[in-house]
PDB file of N, CA and C in Angstrom:
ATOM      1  N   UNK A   1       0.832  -1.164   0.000  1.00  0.00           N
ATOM      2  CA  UNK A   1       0.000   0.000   0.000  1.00  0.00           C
ATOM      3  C   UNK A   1       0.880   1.231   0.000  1.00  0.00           C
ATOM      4  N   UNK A   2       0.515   2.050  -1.038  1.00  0.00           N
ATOM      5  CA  UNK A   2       1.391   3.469  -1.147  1.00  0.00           C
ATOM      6  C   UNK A   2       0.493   4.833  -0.816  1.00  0.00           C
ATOM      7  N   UNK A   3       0.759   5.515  -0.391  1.00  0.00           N
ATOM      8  CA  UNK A   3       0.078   6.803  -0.712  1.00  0.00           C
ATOM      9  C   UNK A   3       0.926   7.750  -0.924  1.00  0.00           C
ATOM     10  N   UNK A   4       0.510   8.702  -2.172  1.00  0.00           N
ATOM     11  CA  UNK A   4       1.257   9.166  -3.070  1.00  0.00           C
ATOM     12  C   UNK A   4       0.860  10.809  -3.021  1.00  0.00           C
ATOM     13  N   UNK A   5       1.701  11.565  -3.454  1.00  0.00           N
ATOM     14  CA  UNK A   5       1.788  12.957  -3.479  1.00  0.00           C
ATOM     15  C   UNK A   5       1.256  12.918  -5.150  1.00  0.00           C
ATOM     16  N   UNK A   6       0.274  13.315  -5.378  1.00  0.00           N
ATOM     17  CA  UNK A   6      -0.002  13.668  -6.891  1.00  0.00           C
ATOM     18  C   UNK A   6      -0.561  12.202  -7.621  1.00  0.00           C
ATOM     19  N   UNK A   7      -0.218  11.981  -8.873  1.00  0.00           N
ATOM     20  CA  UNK A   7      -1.186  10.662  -9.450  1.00  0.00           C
ATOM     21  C   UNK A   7       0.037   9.919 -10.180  1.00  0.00           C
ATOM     22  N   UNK A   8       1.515  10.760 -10.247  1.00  0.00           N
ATOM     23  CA  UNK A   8       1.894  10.276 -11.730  1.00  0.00           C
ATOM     24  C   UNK A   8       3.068   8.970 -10.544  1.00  0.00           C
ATOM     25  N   UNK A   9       3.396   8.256 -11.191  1.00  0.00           N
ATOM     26  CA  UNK A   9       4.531   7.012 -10.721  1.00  0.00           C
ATOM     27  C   UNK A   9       5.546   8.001 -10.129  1.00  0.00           C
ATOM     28  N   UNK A  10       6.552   8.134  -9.149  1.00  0.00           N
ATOM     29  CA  UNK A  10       7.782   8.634  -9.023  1.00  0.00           C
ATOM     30  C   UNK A  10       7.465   9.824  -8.310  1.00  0.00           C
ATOM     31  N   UNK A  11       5.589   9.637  -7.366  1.00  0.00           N
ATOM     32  CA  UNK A  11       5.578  11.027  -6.809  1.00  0.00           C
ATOM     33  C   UNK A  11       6.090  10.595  -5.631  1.00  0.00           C
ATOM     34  N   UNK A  12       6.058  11.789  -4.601  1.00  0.00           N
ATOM     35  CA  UNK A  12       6.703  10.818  -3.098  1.00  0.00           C
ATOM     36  C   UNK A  12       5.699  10.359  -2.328  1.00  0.00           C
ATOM     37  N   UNK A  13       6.264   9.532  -1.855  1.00  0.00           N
ATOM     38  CA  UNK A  13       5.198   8.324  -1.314  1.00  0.00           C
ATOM     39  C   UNK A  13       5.524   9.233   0.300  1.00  0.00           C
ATOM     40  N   UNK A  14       4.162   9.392   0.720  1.00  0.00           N
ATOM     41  CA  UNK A  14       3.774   9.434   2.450  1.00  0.00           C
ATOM     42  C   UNK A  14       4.039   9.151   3.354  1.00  0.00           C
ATOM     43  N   UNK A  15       2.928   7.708   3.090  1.00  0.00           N
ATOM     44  CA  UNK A  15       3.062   6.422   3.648  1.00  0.00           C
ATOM     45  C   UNK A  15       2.700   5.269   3.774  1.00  0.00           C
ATOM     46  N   UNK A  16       3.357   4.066   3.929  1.00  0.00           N
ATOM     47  CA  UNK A  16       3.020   2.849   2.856  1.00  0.00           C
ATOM     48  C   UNK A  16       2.542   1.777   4.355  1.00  0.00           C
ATOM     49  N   UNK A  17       2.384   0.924   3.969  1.00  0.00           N
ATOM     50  CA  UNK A  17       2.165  -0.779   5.010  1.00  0.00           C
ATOM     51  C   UNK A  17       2.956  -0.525   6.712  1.00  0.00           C
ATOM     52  N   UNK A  18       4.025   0.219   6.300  1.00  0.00           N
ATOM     53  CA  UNK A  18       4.672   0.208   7.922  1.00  0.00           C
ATOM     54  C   UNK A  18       4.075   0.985   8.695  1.00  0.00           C
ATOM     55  N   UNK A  19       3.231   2.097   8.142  1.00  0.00           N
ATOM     56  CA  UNK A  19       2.536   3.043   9.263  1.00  0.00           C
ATOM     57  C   UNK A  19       1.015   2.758   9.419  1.00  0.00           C
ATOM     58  N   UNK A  20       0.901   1.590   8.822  1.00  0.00           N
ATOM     59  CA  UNK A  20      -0.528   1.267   9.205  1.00  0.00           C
ATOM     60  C   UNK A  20      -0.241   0.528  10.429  1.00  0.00           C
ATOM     61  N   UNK A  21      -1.186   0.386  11.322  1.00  0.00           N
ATOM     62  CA  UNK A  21      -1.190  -0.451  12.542  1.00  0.00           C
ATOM     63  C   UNK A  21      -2.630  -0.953  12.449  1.00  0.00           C
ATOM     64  N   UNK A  22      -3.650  -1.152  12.147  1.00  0.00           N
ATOM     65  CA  UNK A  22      -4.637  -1.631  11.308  1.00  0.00           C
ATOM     66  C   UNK A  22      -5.272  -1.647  10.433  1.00  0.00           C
ATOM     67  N   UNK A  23      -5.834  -2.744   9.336  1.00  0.00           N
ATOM     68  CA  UNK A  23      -6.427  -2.800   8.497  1.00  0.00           C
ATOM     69  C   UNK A  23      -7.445  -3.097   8.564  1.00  0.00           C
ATOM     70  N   UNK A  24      -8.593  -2.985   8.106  1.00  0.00           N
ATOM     71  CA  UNK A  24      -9.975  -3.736   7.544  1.00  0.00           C
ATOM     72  C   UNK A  24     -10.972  -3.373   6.667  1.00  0.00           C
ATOM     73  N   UNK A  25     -11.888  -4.305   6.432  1.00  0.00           N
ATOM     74  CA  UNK A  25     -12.873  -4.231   6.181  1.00  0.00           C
ATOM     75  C   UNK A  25     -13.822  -3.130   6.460  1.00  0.00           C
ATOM     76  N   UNK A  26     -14.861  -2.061   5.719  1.00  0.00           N
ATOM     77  CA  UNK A  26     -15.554  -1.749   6.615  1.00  0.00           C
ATOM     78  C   UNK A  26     -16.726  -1.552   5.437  1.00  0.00           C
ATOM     79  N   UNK A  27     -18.131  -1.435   5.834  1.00  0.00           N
ATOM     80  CA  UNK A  27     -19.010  -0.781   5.191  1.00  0.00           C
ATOM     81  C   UNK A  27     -19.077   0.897   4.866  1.00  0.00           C
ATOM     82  N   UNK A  28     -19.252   1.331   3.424  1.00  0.00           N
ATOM     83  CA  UNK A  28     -19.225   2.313   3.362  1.00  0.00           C
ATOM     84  C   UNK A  28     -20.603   2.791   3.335  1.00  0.00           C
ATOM     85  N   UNK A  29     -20.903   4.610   3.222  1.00  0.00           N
ATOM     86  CA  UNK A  29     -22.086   4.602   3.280  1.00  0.00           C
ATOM     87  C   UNK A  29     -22.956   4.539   1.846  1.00  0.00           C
ATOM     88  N   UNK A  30     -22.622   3.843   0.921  1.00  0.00           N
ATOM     89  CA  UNK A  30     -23.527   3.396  -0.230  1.00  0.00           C
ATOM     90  C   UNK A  30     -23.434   2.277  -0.209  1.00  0.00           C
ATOM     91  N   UNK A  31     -23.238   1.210   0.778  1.00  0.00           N
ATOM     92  CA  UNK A  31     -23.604  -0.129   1.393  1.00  0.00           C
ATOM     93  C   UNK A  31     -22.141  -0.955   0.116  1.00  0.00           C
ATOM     94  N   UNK A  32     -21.416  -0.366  -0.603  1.00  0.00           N
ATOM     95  CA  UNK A  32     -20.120  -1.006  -0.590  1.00  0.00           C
ATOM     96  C   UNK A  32     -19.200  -1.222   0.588  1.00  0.00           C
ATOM     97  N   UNK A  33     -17.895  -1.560  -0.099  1.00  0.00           N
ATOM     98  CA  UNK A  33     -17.348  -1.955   1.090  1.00  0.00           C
ATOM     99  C   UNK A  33     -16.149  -0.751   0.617  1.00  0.00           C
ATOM    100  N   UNK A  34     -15.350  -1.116   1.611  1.00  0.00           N
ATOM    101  CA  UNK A  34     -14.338   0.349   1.546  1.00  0.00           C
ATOM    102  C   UNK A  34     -13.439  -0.806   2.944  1.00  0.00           C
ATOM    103  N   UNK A  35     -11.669   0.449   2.898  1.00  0.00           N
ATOM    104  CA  UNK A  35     -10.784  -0.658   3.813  1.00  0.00           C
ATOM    105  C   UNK A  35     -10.644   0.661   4.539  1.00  0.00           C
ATOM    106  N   UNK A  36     -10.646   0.429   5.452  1.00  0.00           N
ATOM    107  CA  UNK A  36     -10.795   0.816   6.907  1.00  0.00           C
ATOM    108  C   UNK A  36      -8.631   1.514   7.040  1.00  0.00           C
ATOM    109  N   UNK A  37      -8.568   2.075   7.682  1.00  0.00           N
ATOM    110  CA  UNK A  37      -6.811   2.128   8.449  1.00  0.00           C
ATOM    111  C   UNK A  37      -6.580   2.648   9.258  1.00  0.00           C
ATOM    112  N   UNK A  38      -6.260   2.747  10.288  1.00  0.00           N
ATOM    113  CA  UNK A  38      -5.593   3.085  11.581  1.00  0.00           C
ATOM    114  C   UNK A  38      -4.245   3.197  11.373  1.00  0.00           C
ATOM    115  N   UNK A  39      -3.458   4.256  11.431  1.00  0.00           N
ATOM    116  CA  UNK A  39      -2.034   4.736  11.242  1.00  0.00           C
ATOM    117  C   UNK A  39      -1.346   4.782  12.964  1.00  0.00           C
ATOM    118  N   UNK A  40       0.111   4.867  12.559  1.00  0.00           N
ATOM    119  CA  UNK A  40       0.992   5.003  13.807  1.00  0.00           C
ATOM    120  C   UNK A  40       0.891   6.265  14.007  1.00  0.00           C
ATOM    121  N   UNK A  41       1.438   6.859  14.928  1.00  0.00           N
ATOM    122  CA  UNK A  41       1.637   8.078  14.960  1.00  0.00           C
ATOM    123  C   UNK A  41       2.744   9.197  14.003  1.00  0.00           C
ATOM    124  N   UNK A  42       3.769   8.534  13.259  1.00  0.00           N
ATOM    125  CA  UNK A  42       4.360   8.813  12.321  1.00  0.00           C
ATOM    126  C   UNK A  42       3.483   9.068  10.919  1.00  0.00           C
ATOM    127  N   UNK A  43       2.584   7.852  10.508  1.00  0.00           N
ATOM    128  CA  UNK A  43       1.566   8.437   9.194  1.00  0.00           C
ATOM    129  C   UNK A  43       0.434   9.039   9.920  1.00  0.00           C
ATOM    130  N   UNK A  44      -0.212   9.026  10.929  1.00  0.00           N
ATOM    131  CA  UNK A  44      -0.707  10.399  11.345  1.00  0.00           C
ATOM    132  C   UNK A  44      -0.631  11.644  10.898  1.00  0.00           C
ATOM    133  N   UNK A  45       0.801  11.986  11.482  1.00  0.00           N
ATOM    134  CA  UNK A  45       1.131  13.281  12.104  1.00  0.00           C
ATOM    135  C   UNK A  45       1.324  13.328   9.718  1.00  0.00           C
ATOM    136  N   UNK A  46       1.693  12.497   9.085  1.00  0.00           N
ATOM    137  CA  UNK A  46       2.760  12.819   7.776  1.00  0.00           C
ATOM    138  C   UNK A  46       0.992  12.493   7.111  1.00  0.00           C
ATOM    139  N   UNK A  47       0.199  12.431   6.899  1.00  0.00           N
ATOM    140  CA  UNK A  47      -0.985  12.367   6.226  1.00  0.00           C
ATOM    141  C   UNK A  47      -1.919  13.581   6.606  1.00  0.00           C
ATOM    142  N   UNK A  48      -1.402  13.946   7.926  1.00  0.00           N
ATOM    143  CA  UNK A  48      -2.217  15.338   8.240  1.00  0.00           C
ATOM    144  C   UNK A  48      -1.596  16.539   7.680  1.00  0.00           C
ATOM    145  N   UNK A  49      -0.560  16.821   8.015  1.00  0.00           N
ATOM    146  CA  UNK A  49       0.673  17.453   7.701  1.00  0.00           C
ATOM    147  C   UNK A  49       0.378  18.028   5.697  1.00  0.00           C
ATOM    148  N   UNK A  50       0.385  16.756   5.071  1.00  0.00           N
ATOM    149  CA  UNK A  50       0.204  16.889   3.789  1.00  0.00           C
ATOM    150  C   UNK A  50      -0.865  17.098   3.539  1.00  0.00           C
ATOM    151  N   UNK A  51      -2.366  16.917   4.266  1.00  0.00           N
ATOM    152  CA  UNK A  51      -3.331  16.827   3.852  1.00  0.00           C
ATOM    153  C   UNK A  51      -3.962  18.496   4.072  1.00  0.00           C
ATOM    154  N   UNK A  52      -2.972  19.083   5.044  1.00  0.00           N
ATOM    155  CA  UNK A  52      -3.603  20.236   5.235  1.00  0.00           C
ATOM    156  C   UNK A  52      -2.904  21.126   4.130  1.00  0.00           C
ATOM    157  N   UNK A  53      -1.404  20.966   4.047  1.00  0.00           N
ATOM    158  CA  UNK A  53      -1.109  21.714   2.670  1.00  0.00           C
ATOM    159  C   UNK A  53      -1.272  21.581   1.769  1.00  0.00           C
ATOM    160  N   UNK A  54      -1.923  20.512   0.955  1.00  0.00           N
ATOM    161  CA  UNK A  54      -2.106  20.168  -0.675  1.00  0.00           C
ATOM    162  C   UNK A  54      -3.466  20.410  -0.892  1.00  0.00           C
ATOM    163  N   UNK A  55      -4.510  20.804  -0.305  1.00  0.00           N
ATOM    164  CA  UNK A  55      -5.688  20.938  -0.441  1.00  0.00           C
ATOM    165  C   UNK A  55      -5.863  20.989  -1.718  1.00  0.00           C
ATOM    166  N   UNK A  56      -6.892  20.673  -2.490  1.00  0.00           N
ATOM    167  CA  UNK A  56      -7.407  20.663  -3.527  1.00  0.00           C
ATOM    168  C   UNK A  56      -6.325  19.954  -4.674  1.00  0.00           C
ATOM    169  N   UNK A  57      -5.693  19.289  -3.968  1.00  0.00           N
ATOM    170  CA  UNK A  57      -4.606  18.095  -4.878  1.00  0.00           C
ATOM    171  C   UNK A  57      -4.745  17.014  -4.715  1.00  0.00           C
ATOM    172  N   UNK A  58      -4.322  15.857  -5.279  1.00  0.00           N
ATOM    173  CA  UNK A  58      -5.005  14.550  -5.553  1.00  0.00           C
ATOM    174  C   UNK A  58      -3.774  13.917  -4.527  1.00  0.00           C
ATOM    175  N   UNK A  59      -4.667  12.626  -4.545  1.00  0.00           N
ATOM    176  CA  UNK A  59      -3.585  11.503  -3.441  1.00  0.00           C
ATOM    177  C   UNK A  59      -3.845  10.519  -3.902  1.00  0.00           C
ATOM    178  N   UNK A  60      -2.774   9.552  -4.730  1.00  0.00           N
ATOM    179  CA  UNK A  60      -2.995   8.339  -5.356  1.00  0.00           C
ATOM    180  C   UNK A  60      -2.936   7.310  -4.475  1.00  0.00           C
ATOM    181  N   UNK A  61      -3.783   6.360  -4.408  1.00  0.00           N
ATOM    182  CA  UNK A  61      -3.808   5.602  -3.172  1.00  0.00           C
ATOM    183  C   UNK A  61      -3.519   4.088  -4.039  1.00  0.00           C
ATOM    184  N   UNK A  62      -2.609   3.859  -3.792  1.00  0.00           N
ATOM    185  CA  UNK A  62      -1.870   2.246  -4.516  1.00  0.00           C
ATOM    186  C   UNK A  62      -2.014   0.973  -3.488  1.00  0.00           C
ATOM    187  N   UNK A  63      -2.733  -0.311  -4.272  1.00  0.00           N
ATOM    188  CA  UNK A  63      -3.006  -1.715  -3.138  1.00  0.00           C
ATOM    189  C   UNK A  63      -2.143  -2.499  -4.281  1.00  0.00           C
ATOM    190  N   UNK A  64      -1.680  -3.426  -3.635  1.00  0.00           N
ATOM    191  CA  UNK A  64      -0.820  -4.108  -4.777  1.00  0.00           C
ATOM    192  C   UNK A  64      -0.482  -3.865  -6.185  1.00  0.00           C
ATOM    193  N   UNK A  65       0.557  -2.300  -5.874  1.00  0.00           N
ATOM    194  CA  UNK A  65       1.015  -2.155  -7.198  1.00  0.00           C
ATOM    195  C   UNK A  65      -0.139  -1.342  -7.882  1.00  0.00           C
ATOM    196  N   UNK A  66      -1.536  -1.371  -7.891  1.00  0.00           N
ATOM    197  CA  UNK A  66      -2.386  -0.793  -8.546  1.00  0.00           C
ATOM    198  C   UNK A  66      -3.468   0.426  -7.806  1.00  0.00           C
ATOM    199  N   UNK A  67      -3.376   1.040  -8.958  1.00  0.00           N
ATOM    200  CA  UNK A  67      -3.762   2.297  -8.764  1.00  0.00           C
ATOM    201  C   UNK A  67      -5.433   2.323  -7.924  1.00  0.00           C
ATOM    202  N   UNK A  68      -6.299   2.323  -6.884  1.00  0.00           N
ATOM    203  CA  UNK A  68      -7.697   2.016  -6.261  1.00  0.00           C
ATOM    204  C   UNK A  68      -8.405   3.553  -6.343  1.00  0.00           C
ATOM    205  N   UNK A  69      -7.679   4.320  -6.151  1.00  0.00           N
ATOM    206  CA  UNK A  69      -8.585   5.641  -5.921  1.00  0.00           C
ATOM    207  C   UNK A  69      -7.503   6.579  -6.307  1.00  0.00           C
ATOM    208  N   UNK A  70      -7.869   8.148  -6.902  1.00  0.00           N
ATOM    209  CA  UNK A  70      -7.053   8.848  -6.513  1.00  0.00           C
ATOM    210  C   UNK A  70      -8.035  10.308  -6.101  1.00  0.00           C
ATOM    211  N   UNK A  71      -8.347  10.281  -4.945  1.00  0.00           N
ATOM    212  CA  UNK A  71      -8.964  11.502  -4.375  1.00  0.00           C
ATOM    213  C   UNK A  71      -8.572  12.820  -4.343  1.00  0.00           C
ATOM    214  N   UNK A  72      -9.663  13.896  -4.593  1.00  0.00           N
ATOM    215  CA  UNK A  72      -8.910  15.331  -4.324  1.00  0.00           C
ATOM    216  C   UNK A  72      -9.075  15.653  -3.279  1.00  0.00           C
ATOM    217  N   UNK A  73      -7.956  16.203  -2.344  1.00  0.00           N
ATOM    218  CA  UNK A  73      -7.973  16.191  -0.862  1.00  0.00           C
ATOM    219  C   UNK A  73      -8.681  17.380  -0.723  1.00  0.00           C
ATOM    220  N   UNK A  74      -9.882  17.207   0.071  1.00  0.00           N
ATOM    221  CA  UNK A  74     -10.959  18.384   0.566  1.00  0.00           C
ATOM    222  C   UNK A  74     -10.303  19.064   2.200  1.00  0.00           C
ATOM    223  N   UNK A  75      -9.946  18.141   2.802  1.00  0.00           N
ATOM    224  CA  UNK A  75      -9.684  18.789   3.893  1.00  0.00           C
ATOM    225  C   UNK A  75      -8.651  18.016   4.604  1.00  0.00           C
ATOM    226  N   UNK A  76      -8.651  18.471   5.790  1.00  0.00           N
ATOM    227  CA  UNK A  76      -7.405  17.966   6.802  1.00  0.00           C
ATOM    228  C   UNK A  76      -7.692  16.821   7.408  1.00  0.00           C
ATOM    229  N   UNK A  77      -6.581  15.688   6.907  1.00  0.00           N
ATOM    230  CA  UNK A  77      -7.410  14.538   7.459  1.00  0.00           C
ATOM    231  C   UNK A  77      -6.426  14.217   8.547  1.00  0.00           C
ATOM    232  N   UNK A  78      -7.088  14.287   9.991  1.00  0.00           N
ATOM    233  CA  UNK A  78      -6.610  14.184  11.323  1.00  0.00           C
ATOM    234  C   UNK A  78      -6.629  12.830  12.077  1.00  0.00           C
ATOM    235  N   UNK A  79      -6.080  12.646  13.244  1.00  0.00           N
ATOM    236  CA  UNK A  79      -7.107  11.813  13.744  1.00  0.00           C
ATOM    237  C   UNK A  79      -6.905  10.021  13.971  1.00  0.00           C
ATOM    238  N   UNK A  80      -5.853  10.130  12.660  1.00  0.00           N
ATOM    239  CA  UNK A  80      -4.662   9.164  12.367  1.00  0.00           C
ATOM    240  C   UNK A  80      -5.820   7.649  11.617  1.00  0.00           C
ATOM    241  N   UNK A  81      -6.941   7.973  10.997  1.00  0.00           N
ATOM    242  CA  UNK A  81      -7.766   7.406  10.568  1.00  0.00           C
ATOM    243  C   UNK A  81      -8.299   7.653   9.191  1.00  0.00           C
ATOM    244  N   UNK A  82      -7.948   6.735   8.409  1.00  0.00           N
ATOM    245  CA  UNK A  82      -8.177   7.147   6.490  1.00  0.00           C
ATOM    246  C   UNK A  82      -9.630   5.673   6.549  1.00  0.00           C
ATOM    247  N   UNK A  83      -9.613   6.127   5.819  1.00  0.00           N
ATOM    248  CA  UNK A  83     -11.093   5.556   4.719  1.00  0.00           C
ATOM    249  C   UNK A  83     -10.828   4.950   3.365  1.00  0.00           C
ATOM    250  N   UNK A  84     -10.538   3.933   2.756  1.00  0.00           N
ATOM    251  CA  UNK A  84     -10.342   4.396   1.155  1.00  0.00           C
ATOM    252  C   UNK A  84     -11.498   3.651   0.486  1.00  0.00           C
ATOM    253  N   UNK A  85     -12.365   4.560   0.252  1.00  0.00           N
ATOM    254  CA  UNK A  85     -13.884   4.270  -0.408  1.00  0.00           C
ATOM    255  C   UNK A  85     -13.232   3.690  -2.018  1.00  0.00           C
ATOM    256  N   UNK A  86     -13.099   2.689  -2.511  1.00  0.00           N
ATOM    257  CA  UNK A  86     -13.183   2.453  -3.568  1.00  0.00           C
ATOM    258  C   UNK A  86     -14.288   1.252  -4.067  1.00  0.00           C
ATOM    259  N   UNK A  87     -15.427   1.467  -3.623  1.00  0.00           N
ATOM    260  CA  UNK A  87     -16.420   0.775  -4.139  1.00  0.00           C
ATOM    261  C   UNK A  87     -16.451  -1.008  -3.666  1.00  0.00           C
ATOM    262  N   UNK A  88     -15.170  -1.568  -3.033  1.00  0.00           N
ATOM    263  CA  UNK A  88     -14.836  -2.599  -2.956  1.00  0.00           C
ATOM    264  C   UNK A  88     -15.788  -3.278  -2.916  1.00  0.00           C
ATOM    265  N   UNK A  89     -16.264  -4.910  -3.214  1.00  0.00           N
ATOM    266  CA  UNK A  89     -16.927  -5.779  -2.839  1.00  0.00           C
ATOM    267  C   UNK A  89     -16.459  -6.049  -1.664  1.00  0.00           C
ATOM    268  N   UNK A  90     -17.449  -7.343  -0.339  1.00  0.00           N
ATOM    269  CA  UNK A  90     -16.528  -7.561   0.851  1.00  0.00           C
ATOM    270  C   UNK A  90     -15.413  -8.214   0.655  1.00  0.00           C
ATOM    271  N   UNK A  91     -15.566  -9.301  -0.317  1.00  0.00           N
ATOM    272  CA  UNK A  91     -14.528 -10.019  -0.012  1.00  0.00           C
ATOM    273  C   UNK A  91     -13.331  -9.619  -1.237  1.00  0.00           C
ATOM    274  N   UNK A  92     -13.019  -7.879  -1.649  1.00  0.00           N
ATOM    275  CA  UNK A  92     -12.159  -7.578  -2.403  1.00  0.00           C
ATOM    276  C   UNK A  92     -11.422  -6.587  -1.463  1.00  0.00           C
ATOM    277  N   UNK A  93     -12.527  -6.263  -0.058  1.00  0.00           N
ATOM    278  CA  UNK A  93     -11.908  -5.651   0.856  1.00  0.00           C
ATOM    279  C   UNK A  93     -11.504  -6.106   1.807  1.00  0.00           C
ATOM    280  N   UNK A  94     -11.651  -7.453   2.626  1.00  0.00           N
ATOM    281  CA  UNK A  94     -11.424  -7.986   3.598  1.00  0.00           C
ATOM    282  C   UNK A  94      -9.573  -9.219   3.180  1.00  0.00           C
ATOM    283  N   UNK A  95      -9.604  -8.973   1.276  1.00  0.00           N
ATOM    284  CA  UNK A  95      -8.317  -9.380   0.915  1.00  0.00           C
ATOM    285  C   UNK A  95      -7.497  -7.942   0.921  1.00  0.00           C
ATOM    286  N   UNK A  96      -8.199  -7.204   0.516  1.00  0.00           N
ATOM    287  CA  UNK A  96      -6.763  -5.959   0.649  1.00  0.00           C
ATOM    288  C   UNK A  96      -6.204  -5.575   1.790  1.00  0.00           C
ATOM    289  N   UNK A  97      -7.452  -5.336   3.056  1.00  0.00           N
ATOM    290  CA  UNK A  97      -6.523  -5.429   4.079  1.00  0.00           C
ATOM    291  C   UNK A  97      -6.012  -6.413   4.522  1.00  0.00           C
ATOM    292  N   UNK A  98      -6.210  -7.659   4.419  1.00  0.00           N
ATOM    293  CA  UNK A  98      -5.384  -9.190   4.651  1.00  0.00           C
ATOM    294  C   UNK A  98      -3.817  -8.902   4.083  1.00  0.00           C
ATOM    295  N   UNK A  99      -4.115  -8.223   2.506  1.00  0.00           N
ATOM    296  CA  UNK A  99      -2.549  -7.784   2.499  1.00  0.00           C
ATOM    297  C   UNK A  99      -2.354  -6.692   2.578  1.00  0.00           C
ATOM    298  N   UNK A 100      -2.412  -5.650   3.201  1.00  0.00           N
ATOM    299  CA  UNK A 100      -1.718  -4.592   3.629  1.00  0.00           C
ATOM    300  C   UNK A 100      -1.555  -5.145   5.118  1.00  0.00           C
ATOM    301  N   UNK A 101      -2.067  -6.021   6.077  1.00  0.00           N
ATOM    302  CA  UNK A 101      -0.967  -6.675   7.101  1.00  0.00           C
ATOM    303  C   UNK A 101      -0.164  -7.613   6.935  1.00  0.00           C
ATOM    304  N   UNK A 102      -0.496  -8.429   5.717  1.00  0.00           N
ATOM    305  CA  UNK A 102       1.006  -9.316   5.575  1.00  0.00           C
ATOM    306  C   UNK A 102       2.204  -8.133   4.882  1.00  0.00           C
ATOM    307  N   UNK A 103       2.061  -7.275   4.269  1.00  0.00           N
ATOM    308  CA  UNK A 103       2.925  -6.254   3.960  1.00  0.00           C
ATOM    309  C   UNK A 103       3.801  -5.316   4.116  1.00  0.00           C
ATOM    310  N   UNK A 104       2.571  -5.350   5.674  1.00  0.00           N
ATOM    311  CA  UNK A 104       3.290  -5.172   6.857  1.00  0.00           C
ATOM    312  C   UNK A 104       4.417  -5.803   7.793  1.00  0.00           C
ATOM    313  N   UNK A 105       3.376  -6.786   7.874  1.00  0.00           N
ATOM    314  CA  UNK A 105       4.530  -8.068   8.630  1.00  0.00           C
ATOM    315  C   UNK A 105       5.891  -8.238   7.778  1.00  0.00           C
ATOM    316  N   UNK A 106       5.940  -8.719   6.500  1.00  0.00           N
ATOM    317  CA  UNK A 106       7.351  -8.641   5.831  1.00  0.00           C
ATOM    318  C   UNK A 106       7.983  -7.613   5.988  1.00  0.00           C
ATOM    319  N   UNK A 107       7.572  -6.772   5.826  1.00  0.00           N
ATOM    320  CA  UNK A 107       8.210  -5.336   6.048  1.00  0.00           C
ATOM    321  C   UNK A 107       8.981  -5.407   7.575  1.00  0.00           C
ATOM    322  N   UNK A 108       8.345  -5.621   8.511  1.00  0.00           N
ATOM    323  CA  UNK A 108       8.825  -5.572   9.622  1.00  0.00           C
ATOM    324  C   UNK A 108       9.443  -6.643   9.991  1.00  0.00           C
ATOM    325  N   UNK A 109       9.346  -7.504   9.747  1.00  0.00           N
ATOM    326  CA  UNK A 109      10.208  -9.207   9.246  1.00  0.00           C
ATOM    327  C   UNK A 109      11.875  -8.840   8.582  1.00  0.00           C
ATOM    328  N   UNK A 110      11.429  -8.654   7.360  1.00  0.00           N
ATOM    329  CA  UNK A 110      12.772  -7.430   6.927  1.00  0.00           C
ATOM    330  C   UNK A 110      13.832  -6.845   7.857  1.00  0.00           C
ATOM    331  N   UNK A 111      12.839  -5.601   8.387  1.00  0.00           N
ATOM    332  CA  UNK A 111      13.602  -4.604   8.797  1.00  0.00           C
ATOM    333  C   UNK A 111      14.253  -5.174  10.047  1.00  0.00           C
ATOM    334  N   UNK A 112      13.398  -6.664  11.010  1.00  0.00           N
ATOM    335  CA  UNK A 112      14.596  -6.703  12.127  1.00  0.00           C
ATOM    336  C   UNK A 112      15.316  -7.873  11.687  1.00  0.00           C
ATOM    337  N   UNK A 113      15.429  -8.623  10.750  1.00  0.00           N
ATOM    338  CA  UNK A 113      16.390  -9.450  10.096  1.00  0.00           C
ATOM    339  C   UNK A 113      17.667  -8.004   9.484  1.00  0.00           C
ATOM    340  N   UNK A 114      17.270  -7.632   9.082  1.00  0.00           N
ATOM    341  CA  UNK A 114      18.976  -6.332   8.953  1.00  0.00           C
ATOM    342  C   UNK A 114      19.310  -6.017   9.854  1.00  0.00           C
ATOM    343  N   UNK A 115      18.686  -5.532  11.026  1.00  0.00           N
ATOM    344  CA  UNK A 115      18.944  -4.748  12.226  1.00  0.00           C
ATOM    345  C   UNK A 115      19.797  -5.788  12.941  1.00  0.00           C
ATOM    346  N   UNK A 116      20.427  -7.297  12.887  1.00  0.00           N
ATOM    347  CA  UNK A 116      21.217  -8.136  13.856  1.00  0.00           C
ATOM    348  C   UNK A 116      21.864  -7.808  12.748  1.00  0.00           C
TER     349      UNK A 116
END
């Protein structure tokens, strides 16, 4: 999972799988499904931060490699809690966040296999 400054490949990425600390499933309010996220306090503070200066600029939101939404940011999103409404079916949302925590987990699998 990426989130991106602008729409085009090579914008800077936010923040990806390591600053999520939960994923899921959730109902949206046109009875699709949509994935739920709970951030650390690092994509918090770096999703608010950007969200209050880019106003009226887009945020490409990437799930395996592919492009799901790219929203124009209306306002300041606080709170350390995103939404990504992309129409999902349940069970196209209850796999994306399945992998944005295994994505996680490698990631963090990774990072303390270098760290010895």
């Amino acid at each position: 999972m990426k989130l991106l400054e602008g729409e085009q490949v090579g914008s800077n990425v936010i923040i990806d799988e390591s600053n999520v600390k939960e994923a899921y499933a959730v109902t949206d309010v046109d009875g699709t499904y949509a994935i739920g996220l709970t951030l650390d306090s690092e994509g918090s503070n770096t999703i608010a931060q950007t969200t209050e200066t880019q106003l009226g600029k887009r945020l490409a939101i990437f799930l395996d490699g592919e492009l799901v939404c790219s929203p124009e940011i209306k306002a300041r999103i606080g709170g350390g809690r995103i939404l990504i409404p992309a129409h999902f079916t349940r069970q196209e949302a209850e796999h994306m966040a399945a992998g944005i925590k295994a994505a996680k987990e490698a990631t963090a699998a990774k990072n303390r296999s270098g760290n010895h």
